[in-house]
C-alpha atoms as a PDB file:
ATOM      1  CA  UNK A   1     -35.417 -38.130 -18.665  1.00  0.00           C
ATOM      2  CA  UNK A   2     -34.539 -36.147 -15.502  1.00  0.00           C
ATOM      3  CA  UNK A   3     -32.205 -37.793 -12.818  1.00  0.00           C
ATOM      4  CA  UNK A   4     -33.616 -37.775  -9.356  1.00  0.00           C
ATOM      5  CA  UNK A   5     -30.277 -37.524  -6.571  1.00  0.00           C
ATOM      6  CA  UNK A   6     -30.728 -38.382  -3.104  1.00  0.00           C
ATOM      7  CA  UNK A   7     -30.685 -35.568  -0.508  1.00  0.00           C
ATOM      8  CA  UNK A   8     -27.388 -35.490   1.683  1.00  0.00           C
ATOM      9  CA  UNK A   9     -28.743 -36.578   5.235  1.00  0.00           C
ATOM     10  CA  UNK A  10     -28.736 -33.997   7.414  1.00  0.00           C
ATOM     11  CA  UNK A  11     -27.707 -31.001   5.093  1.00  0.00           C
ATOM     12  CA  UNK A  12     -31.214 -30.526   3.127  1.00  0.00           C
ATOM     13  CA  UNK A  13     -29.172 -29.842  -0.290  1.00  0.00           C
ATOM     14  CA  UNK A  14     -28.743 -31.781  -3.465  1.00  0.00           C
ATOM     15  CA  UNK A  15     -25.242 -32.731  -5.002  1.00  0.00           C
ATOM     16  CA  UNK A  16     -23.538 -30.140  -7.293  1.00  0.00           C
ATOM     17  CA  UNK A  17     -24.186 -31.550 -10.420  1.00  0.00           C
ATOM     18  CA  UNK A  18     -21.866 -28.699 -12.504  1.00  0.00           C
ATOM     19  CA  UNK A  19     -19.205 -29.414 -10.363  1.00  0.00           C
ATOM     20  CA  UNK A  20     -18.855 -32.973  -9.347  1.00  0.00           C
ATOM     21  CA  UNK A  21     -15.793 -32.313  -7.273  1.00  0.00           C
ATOM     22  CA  UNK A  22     -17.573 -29.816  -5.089  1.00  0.00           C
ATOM     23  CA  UNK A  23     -16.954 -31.440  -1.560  1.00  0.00           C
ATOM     24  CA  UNK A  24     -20.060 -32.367  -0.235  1.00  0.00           C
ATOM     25  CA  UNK A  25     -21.957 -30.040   2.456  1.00  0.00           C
ATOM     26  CA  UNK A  26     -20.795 -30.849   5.907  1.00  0.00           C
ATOM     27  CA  UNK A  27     -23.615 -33.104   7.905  1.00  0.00           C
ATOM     28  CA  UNK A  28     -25.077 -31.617  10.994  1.00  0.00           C
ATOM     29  CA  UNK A  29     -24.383 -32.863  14.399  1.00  0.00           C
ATOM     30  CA  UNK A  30     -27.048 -34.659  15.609  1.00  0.00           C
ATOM     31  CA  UNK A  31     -29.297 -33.206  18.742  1.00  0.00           C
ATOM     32  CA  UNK A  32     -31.166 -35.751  20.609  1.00  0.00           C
ATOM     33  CA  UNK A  33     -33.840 -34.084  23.380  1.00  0.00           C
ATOM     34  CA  UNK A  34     -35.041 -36.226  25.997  1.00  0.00           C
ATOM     35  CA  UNK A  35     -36.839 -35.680  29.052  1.00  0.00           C
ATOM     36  CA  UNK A  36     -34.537 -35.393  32.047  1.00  0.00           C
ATOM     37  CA  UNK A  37     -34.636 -37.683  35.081  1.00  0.00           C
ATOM     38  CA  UNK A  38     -32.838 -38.003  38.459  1.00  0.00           C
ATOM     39  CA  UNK A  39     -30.837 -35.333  39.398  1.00  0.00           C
ATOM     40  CA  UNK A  40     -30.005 -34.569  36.101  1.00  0.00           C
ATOM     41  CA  UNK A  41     -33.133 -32.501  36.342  1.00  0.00           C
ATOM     42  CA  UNK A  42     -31.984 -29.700  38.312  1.00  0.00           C
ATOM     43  CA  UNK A  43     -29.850 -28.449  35.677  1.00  0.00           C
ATOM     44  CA  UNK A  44     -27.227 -26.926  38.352  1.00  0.00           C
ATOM     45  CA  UNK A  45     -25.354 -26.432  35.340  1.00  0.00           C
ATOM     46  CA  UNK A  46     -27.579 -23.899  33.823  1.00  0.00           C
ATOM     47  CA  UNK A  47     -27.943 -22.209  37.073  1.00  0.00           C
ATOM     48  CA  UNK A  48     -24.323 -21.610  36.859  1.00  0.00           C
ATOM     49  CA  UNK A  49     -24.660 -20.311  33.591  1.00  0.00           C
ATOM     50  CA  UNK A  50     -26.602 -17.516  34.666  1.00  0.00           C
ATOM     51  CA  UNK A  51     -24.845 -16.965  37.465  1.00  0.00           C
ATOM     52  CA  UNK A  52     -24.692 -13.329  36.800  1.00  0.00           C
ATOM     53  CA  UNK A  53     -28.232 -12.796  36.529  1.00  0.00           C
ATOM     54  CA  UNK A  54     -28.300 -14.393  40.267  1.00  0.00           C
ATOM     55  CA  UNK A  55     -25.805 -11.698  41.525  1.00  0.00           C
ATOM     56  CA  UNK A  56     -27.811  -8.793  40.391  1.00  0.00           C
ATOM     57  CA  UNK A  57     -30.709 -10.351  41.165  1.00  0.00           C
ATOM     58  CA  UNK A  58     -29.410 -10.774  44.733  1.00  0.00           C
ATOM     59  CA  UNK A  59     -28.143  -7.050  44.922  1.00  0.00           C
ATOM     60  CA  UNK A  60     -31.383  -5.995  43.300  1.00  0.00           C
ATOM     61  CA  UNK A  61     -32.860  -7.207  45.941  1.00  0.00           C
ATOM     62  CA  UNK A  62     -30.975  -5.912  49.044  1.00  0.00           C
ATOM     63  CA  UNK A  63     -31.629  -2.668  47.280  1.00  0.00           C
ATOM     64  CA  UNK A  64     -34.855  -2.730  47.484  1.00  0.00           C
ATOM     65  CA  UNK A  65     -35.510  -3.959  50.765  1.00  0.00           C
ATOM     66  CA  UNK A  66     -33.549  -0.547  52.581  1.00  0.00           C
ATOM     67  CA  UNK A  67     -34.460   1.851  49.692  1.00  0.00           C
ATOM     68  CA  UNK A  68     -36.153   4.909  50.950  1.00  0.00           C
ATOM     69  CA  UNK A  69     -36.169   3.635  55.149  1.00  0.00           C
ATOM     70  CA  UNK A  70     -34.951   6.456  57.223  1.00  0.00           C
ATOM     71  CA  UNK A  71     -33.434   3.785  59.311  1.00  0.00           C
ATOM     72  CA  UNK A  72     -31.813   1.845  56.759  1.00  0.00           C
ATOM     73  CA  UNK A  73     -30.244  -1.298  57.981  1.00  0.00           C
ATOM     74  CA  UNK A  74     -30.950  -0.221  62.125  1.00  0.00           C
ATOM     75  CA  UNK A  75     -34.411  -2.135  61.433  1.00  0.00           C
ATOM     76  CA  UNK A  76     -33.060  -5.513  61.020  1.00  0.00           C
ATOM     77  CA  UNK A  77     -31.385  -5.152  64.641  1.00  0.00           C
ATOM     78  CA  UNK A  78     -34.407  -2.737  65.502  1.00  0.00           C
ATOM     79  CA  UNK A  79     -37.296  -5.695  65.314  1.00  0.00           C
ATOM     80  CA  UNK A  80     -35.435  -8.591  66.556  1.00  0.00           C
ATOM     81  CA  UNK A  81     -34.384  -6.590  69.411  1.00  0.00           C
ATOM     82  CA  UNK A  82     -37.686  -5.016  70.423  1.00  0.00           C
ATOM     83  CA  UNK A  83     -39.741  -8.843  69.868  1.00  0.00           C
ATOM     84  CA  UNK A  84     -37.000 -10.196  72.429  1.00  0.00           C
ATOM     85  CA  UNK A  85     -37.792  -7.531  74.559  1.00  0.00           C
ATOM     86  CA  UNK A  86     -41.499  -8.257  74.626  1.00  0.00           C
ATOM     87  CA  UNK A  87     -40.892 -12.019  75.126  1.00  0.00           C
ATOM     88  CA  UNK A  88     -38.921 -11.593  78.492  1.00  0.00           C
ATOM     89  CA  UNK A  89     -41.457  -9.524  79.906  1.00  0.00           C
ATOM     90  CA  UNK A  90     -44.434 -12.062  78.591  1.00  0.00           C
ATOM     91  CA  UNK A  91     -42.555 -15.587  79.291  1.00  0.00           C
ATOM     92  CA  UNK A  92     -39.458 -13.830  81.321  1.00  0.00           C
ATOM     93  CA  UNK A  93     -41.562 -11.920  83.553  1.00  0.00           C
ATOM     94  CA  UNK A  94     -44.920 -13.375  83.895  1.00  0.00           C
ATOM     95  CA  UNK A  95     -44.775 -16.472  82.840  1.00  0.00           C
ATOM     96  CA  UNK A  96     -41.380 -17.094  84.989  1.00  0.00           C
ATOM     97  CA  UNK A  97     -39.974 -19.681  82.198  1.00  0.00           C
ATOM     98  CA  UNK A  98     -36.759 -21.085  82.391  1.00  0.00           C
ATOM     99  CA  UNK A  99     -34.009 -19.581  81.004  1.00  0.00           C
ATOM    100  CA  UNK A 100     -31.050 -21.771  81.468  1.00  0.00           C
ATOM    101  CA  UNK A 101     -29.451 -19.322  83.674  1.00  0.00           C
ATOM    102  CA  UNK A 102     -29.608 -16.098  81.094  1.00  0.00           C
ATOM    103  CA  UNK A 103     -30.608 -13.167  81.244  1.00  0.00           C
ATOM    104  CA  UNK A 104     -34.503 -13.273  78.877  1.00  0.00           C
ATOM    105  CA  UNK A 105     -33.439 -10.674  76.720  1.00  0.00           C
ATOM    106  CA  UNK A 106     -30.440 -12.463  75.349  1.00  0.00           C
ATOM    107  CA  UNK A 107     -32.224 -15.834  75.330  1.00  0.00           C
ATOM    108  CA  UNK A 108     -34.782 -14.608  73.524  1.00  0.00           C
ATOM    109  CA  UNK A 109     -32.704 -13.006  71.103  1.00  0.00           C
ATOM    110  CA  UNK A 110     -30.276 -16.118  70.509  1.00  0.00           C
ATOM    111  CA  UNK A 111     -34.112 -17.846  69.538  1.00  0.00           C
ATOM    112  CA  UNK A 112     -34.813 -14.874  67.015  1.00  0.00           C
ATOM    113  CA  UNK A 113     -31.688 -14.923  65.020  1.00  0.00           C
ATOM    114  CA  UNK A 114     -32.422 -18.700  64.019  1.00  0.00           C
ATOM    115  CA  UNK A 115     -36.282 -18.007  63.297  1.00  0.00           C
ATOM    116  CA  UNK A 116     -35.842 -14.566  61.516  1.00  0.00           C
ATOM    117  CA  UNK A 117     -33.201 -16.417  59.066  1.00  0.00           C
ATOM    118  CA  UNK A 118     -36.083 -19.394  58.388  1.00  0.00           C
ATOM    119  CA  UNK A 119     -38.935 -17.248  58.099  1.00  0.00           C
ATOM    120  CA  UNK A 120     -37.374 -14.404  56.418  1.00  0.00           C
ATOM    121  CA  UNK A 121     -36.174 -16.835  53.951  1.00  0.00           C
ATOM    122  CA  UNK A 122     -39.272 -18.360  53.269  1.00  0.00           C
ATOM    123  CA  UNK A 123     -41.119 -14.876  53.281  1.00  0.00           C
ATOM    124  CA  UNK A 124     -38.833 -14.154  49.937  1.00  0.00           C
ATOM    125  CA  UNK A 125     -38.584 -17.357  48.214  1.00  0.00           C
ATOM    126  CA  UNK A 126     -42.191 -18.145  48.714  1.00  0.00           C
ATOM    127  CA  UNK A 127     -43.127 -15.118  46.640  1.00  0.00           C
ATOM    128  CA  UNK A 128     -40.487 -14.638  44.716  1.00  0.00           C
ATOM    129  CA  UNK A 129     -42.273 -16.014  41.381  1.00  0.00           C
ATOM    130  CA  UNK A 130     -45.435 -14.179  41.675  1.00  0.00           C
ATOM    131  CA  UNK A 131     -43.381 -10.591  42.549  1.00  0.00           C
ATOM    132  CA  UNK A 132     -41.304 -11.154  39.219  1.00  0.00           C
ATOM    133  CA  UNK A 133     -44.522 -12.320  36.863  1.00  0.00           C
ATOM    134  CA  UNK A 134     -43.121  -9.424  34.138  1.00  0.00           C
ATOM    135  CA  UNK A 135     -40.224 -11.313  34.210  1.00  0.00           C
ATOM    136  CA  UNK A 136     -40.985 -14.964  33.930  1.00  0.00           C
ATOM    137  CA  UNK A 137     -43.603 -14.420  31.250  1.00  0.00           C
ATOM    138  CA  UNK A 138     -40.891 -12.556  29.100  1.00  0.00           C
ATOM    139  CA  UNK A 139     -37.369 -13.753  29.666  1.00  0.00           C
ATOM    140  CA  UNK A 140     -35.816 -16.887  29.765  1.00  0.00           C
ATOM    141  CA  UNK A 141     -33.644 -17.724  32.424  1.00  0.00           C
ATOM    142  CA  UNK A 142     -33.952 -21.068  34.914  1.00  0.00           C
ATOM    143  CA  UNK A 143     -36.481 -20.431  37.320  1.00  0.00           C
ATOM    144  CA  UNK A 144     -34.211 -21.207  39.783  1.00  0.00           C
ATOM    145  CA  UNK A 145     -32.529 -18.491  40.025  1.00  0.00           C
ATOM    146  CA  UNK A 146     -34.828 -16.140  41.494  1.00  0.00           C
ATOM    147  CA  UNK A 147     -35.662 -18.289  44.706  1.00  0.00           C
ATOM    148  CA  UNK A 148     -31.751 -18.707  44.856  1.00  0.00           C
ATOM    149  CA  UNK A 149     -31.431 -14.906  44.499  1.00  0.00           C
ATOM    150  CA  UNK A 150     -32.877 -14.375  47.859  1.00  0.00           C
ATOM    151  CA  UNK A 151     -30.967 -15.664  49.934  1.00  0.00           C
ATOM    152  CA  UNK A 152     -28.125 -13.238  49.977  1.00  0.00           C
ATOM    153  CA  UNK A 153     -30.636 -10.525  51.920  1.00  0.00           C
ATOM    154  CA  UNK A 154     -31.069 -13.116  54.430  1.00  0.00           C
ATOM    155  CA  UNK A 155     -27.332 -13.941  54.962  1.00  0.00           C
ATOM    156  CA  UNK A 156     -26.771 -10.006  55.432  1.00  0.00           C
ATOM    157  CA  UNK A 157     -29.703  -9.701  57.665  1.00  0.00           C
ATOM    158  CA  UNK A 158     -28.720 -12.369  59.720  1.00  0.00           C
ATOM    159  CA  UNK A 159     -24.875 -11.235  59.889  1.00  0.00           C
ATOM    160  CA  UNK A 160     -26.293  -7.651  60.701  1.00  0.00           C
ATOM    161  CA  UNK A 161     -28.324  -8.953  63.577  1.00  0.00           C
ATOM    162  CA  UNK A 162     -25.193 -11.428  64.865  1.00  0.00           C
ATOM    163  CA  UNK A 163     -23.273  -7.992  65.786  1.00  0.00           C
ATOM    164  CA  UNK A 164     -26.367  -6.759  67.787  1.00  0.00           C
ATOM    165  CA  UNK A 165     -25.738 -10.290  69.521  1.00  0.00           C
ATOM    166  CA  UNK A 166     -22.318  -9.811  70.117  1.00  0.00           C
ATOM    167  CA  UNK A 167     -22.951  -6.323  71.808  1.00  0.00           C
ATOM    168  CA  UNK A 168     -25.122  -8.492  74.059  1.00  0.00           C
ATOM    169  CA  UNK A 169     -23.146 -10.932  75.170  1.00  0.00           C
ATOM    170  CA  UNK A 170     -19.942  -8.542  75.764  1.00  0.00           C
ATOM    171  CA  UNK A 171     -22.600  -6.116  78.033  1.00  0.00           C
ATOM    172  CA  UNK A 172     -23.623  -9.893  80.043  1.00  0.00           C
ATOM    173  CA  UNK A 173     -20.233 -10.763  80.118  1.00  0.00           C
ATOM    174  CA  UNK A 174     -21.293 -14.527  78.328  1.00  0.00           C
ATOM    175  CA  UNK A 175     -18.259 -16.392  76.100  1.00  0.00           C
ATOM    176  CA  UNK A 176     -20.430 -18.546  73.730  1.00  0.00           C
ATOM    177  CA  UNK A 177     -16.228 -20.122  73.442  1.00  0.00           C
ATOM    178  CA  UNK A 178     -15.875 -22.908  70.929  1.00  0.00           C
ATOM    179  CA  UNK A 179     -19.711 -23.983  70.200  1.00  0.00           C
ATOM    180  CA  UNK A 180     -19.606 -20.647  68.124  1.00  0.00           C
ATOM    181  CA  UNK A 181     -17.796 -22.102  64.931  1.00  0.00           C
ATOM    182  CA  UNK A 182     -20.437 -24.620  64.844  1.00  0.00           C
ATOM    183  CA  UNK A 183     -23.309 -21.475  63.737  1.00  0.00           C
ATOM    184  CA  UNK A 184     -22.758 -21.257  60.179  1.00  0.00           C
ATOM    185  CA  UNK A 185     -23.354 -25.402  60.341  1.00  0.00           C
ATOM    186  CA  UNK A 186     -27.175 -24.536  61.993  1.00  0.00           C
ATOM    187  CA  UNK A 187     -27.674 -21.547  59.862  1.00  0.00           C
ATOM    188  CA  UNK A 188     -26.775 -23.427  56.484  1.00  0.00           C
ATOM    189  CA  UNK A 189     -29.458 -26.395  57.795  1.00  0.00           C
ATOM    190  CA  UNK A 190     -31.861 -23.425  58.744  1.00  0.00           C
ATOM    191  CA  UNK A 191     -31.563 -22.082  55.317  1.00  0.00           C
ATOM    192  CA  UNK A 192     -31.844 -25.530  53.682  1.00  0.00           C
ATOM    193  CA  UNK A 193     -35.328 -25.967  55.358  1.00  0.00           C
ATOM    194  CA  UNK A 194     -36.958 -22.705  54.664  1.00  0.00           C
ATOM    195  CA  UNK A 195     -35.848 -22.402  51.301  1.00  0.00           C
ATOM    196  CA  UNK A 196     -37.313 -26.387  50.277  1.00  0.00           C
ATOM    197  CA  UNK A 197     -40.410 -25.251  52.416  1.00  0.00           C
ATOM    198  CA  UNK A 198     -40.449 -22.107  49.805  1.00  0.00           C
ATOM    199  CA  UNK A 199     -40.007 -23.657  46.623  1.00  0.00           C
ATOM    200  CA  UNK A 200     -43.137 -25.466  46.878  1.00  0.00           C
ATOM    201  CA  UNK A 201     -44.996 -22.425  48.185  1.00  0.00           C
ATOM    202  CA  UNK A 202     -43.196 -20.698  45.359  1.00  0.00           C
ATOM    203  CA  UNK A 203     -45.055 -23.357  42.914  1.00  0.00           C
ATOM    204  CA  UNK A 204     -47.582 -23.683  44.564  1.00  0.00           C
ATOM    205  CA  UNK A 205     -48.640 -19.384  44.488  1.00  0.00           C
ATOM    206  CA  UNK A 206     -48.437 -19.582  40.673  1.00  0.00           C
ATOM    207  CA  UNK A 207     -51.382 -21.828  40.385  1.00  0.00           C
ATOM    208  CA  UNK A 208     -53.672 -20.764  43.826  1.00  0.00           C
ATOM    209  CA  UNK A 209     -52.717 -17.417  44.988  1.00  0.00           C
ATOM    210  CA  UNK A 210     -54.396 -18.363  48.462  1.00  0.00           C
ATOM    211  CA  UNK A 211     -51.052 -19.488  49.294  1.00  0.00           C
ATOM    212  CA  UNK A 212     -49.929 -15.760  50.063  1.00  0.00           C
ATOM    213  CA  UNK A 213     -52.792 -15.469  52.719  1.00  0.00           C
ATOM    214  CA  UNK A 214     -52.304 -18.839  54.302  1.00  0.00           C
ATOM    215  CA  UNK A 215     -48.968 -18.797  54.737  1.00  0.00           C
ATOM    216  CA  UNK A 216     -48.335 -15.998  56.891  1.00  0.00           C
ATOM    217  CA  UNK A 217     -50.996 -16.883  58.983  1.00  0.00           C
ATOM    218  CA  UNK A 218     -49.380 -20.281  59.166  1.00  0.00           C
ATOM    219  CA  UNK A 219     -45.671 -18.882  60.064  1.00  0.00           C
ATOM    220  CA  UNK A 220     -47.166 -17.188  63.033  1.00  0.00           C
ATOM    221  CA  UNK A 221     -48.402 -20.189  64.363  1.00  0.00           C
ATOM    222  CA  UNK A 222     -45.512 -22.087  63.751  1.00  0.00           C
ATOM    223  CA  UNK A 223     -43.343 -19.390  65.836  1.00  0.00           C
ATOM    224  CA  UNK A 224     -45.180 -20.081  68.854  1.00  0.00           C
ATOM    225  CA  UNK A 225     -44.783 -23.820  68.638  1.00  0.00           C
ATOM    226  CA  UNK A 226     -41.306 -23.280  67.850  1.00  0.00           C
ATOM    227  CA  UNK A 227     -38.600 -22.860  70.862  1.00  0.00           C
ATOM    228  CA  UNK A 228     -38.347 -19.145  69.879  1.00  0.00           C
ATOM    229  CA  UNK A 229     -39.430 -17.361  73.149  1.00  0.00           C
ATOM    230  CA  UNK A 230     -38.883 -20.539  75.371  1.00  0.00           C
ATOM    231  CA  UNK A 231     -36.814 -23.521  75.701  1.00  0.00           C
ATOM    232  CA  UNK A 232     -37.969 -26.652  75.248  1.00  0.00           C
ATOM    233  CA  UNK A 233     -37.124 -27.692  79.169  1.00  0.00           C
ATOM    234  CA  UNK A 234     -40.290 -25.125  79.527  1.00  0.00           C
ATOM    235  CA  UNK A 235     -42.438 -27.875  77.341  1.00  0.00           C
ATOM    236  CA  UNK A 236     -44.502 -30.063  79.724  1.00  0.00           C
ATOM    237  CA  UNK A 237     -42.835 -33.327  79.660  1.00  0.00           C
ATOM    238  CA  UNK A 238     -45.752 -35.573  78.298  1.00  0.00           C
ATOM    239  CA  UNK A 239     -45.632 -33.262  75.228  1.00  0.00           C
ATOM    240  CA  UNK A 240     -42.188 -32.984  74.214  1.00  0.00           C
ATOM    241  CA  UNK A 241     -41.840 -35.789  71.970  1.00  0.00           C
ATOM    242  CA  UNK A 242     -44.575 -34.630  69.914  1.00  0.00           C
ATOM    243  CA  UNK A 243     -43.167 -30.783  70.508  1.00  0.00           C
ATOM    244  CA  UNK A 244     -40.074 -32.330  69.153  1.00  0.00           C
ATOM    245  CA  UNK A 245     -41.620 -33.103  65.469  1.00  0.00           C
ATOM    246  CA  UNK A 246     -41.211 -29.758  64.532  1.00  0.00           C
ATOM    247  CA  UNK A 247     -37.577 -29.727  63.099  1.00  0.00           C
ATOM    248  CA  UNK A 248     -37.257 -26.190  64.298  1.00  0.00           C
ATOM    249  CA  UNK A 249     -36.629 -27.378  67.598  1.00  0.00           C
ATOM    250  CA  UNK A 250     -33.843 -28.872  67.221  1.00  0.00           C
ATOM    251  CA  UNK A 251     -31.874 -26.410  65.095  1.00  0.00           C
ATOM    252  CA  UNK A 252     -33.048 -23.488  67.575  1.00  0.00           C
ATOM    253  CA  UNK A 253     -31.849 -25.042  70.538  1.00  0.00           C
ATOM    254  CA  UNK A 254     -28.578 -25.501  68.726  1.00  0.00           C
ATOM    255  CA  UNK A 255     -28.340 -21.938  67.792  1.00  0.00           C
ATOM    256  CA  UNK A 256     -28.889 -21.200  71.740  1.00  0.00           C
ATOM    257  CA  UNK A 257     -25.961 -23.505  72.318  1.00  0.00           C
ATOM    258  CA  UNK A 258     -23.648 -22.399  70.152  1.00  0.00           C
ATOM    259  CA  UNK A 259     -24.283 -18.560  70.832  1.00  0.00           C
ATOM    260  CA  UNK A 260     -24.808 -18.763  74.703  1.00  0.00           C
ATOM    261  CA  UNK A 261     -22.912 -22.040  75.308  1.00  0.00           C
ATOM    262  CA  UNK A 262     -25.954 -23.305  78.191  1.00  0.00           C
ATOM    263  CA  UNK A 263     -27.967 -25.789  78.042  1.00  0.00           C
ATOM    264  CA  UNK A 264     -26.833 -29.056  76.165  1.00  0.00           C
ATOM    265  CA  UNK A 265     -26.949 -29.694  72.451  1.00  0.00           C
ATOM    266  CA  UNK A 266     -29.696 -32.256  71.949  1.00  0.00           C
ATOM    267  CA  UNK A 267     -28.232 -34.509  69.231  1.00  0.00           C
ATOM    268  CA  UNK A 268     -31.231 -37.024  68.263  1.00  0.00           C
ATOM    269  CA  UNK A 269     -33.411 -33.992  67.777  1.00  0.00           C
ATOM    270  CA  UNK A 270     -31.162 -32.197  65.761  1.00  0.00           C
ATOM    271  CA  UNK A 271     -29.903 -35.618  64.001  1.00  0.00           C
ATOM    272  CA  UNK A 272     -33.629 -35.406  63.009  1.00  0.00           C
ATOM    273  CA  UNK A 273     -33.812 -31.701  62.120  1.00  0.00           C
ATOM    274  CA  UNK A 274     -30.731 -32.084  59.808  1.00  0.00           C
ATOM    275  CA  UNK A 275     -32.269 -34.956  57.512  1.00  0.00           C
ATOM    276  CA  UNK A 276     -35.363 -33.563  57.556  1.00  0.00           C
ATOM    277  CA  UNK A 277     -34.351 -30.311  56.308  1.00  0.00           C
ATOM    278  CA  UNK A 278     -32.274 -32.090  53.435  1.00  0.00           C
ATOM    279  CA  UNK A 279     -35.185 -34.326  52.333  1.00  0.00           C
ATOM    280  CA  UNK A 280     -37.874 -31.074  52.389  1.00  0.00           C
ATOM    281  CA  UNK A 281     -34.807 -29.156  50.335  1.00  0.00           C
ATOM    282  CA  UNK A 282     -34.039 -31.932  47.571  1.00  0.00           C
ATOM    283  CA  UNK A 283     -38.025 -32.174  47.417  1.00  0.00           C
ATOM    284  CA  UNK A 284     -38.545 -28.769  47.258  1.00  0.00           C
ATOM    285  CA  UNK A 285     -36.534 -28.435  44.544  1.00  0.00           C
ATOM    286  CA  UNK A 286     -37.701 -31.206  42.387  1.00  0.00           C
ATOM    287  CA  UNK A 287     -41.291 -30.442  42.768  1.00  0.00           C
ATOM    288  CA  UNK A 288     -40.519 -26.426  41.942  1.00  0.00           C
ATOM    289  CA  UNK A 289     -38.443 -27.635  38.710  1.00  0.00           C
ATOM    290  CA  UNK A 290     -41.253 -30.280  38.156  1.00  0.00           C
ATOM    291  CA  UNK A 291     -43.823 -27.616  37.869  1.00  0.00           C
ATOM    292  CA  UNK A 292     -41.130 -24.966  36.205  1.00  0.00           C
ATOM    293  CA  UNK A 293     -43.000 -25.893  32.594  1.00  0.00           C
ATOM    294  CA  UNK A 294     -46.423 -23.961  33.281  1.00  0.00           C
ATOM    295  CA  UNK A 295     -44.887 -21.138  35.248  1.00  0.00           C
ATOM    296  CA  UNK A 296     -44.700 -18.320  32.493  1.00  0.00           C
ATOM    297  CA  UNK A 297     -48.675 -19.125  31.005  1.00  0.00           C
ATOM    298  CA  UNK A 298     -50.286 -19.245  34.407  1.00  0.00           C
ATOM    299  CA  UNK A 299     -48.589 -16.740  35.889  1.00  0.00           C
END
């Protein structure tokens, strides 16, 4: 008659029957998956992890962007400079708009630093998935990452075009004084905005490519009912509350403050601009990793 023994649970062997004081296979440890929830569903953590991969990413990146230019890094002062240029003669000039007692060219400017760091950034993190598809649908890595990656091009365009600024003010003879240690406060909210605003774009491209042709047609649009070229003293005063919806106002008015110390900063707008930019963010990034799943088979 043969003896049946019980499997040990979680090895998938039988006893040694030979040798009865064998020790008995060690058991397993136990792995329980569940779906995440909350914020555990960011995985930050993992993001870390491959934190690497996000540096070269990053320098990847700047690499690419001022490979082959004769010009190199002169463009990122170069367009700023020659847009500002344009505006004073359009709303300087002709249109006679208020400056708050700058000179247009350096007003205009002060508005282009903040809007070149929001729609640079979400000019890169908005395609960022669909411009590594080779990559996604072979390697593993958190998604994350590459939006994340993008950023660092940004912060060196933006630090780039703040020493064109400075030349600026030292040939106009303005002290921007203390309001200038508040920047990096307005530039991280800035950042926060565009890059929520591009994670769902970023999602969004994988599955309906028409994305890539709306959007810039909707950044251009959104520049001209942005503070950019004009203050928002220059916005009729029946329309300024609903001017003021645009959380861009806010934050651009406080870069003009901080960089040209005029005007005054307006604190419910910007109160508004900063929690809107952190809701759109934390969305942004919930609804990107919500959709992370389908990314490599649609892509």
């Amino acid at each position: 008659m043969e003896t049946a023994f019980p499997e040990t649970k979680g090895s998938g062997q039988t006893p040694d029957v030979d040798n009865p004081a064998a020790p008995a296979p060690a058991r397993r440890p136990l792995v329980t998956i569940r779906p995440k929830s909350g914020w555990y569903a960011l995985n930050l953590l993992q993001v870390w992890q491959y934190r690497d991969l996000l540096v070269t990413l990053a320098g990847r990146d700047v690499k690419l962007r001022y490979r082959q230019t004769a010009l190199g890094v002169v463009w990122v002062v170069l367009q700023p400079l020659i847009a500002a240029g344009i505006f004073s003669f359009v709303f300087g000039k002709v249109a006679k708009m208020d400056s708050q007692g700058r000179p247009y060219l350096v007003f205009s400017y002060a508005g282009l630093l903040g809007w070149n760091a929001f729609s640079g950034t979400l000019t890169k993190v908005s395609g960022c998935l669909v411009g590594n598809a080779n990559l996604i649908s072979k390697v593993f890595f958190p998604r994350l990452v590459l939006p994340l990656s993008n950023i660092f091009s940004t912060l060196i365009d933006f630090v780039v075009a703040l020493v064109m600024m400075g030349v600026l003010l030292a040939v106009w003879h303005i002290n921007p004084g203390w309001n200038v240690l508040l920047l990096p406060v307005w530039l991280l909210v800035t950042l926060m905005f565009s890059t929520g605003v591009g994670l769902y774009a970023a999602a969004l491209m994988v599955t309906y490519r028409d994305v890539q042709y709306i959007l810039p047609v909707a950044t251009g649009f959104l520049m001209y009912a942005s503070p950019v070229a004009y203050g928002i003293a220059s916005v009729p005063p029946q329309y300024r509350t609903i001017f003021a919806l645009n959380p861009l106002c806010g934050l651009l008015e406080a870069f003009r403050w901080s960089l040209l110390d005029s005007g005054t900063l307006p604190m419910g707008s910007l109160t508004y601009s900063i929690i809107f930019s952190v809701i759109v963010f934390v969305g942004g990034a919930f609804a990107f990793k919500k959709m992370e799943k389908k990314f490599a088979d649609v892509i």
